[in-house]
N, C-alpha and C. Protein backbone atom coordinates (compact mmCIF):
# COMPACT_ATOMS: atom_id res chain seq x y z
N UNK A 1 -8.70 3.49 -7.86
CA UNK A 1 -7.55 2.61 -7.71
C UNK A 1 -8.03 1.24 -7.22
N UNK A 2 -7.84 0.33 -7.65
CA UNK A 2 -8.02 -1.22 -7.67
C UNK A 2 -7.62 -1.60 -6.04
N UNK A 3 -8.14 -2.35 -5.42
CA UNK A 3 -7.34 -2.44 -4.22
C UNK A 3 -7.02 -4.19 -4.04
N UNK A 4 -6.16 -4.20 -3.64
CA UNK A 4 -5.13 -5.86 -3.72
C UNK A 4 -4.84 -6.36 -2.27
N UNK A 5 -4.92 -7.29 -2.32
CA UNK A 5 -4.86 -7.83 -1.08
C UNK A 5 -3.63 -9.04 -0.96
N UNK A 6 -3.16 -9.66 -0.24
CA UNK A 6 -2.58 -10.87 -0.54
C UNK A 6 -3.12 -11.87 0.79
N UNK A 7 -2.49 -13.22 0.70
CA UNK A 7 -2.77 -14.12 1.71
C UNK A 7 -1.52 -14.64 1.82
N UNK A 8 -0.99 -14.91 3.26
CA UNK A 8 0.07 -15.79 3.41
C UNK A 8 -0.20 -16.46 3.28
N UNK A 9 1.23 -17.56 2.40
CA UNK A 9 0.67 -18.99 2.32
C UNK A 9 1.83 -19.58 3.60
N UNK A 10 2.80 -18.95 3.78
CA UNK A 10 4.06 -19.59 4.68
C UNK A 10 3.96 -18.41 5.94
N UNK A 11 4.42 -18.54 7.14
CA UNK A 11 4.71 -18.02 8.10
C UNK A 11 5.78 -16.45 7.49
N UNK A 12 5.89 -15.23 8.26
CA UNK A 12 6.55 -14.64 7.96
C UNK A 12 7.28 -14.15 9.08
N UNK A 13 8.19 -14.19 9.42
CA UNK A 13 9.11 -13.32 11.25
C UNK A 13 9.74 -12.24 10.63
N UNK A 14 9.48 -11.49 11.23
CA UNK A 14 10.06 -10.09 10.71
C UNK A 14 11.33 -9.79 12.27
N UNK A 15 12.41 -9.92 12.40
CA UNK A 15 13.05 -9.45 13.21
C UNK A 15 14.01 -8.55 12.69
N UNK A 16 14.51 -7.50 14.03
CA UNK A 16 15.64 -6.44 14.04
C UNK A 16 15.97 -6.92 15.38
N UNK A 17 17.48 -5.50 15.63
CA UNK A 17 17.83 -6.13 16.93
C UNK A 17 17.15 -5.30 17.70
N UNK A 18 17.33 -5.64 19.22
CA UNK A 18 16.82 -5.10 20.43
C UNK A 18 15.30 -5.33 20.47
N UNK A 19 14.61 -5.92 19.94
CA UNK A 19 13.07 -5.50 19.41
C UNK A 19 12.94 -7.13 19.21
N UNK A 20 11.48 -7.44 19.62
CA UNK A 20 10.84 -8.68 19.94
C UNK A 20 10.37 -8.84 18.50
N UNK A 21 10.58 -10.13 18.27
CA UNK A 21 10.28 -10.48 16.34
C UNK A 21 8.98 -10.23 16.18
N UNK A 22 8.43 -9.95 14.99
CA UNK A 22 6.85 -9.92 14.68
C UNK A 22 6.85 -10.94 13.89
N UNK A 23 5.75 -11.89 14.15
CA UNK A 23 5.01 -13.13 13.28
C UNK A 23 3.99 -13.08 12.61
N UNK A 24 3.78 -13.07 11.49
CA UNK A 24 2.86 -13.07 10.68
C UNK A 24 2.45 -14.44 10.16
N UNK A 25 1.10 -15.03 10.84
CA UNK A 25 0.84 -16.15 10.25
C UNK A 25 0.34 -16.59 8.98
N UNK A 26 0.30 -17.80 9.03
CA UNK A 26 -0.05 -18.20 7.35
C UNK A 26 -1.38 -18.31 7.72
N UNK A 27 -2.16 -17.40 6.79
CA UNK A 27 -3.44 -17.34 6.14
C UNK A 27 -3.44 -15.60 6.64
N UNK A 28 -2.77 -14.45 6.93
CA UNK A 28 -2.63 -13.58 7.22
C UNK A 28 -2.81 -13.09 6.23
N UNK A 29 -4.03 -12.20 5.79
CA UNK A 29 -4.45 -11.38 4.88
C UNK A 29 -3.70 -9.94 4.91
N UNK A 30 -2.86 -9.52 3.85
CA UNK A 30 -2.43 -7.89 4.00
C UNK A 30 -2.90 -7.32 2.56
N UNK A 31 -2.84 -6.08 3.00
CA UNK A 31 -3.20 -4.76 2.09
C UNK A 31 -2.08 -4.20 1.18
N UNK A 32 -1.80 -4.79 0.06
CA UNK A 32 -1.00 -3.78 -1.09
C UNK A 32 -0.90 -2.81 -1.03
N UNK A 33 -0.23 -1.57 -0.52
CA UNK A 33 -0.12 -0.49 -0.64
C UNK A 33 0.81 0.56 -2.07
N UNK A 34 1.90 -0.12 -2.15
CA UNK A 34 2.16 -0.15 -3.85
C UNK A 34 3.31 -1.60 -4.07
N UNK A 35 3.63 -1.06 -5.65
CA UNK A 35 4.06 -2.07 -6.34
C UNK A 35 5.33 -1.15 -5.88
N UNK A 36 6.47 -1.95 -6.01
CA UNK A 36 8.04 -1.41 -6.35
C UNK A 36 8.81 -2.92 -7.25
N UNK A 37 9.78 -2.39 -7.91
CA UNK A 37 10.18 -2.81 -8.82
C UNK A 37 10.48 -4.57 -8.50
N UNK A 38 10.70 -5.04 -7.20
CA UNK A 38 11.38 -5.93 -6.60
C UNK A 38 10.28 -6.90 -6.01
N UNK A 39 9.36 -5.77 -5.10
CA UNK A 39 8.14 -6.42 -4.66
C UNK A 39 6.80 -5.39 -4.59
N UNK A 40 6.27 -5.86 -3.17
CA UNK A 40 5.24 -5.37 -3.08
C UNK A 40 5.18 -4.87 -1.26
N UNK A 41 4.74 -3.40 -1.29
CA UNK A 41 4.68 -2.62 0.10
C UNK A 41 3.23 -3.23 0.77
N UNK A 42 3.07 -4.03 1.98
CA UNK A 42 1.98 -4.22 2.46
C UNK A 42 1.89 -3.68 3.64
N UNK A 43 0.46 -3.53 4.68
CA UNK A 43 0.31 -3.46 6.00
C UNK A 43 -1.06 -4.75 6.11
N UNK A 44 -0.44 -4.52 7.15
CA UNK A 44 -1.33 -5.02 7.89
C UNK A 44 -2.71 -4.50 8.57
N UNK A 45 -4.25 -4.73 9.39
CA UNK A 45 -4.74 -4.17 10.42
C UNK A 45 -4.48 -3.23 11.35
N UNK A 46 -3.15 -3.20 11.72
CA UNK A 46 -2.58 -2.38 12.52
C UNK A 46 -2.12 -1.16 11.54
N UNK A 47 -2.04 -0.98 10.56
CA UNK A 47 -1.24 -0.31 9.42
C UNK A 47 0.35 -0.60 9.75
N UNK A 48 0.78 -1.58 10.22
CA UNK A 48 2.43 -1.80 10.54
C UNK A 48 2.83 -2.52 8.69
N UNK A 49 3.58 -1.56 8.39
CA UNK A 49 4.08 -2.27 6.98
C UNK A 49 5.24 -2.81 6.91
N UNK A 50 5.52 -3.58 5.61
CA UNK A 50 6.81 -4.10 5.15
C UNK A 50 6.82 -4.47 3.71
N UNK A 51 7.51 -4.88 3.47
CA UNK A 51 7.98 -5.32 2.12
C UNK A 51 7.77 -6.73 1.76
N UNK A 52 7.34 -7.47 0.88
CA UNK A 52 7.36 -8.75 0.69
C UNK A 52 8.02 -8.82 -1.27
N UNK A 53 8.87 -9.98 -1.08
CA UNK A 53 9.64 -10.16 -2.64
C UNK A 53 8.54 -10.43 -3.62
N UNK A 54 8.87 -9.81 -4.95
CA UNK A 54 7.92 -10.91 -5.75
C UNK A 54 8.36 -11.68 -6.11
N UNK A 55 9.47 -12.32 -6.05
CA UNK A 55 9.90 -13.73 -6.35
C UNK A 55 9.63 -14.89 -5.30
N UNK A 56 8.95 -14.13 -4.32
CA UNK A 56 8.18 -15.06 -3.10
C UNK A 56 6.68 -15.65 -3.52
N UNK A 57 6.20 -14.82 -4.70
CA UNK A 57 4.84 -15.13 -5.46
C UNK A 57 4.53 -16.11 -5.59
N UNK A 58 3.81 -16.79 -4.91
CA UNK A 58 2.76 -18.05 -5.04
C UNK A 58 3.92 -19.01 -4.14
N UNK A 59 4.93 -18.76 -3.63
CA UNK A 59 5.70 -19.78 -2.42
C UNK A 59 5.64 -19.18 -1.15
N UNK A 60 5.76 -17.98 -0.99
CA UNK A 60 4.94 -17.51 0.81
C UNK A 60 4.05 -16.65 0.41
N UNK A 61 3.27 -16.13 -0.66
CA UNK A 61 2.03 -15.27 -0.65
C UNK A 61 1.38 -15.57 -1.62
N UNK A 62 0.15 -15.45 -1.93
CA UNK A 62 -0.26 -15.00 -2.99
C UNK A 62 -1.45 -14.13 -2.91
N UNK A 63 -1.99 -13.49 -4.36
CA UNK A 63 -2.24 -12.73 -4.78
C UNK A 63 -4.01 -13.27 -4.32
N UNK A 64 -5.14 -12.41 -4.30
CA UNK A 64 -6.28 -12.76 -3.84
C UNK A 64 -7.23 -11.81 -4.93
């Protein structure tokens, strides 16, 4: 299996409630974990994941 990476190009804040926001800076390298129809499943170092759009492609991430 090919392994994919991306790079932030824009800042990312991930907030919920009760819970202190997570920041993901720009130049923040993450790990593709899969494709879904909409976007793409990443983690991070920590293995903490999320979701990023692909209509965000090449305006807050791109592809490496």
């Amino acid at each position: 299996m090919e392994k994919i990476i991306i790079e932030l190009l824009q800042p990312i804040i991930l907030k919920k409630e009760n819970c202190n926001p997570l920041v993901f800076k720009e130049g923040t390298i993450l790990k593709v974990l899969m494709h879904t129809p909409k976007g793409l499943l990443v983690c991070d170092d920590s293995n903490f994941n999320f979701t990023v759009s692909l209509t965000d492609k090449n305006k807050v991430w791109r592809e490496l």
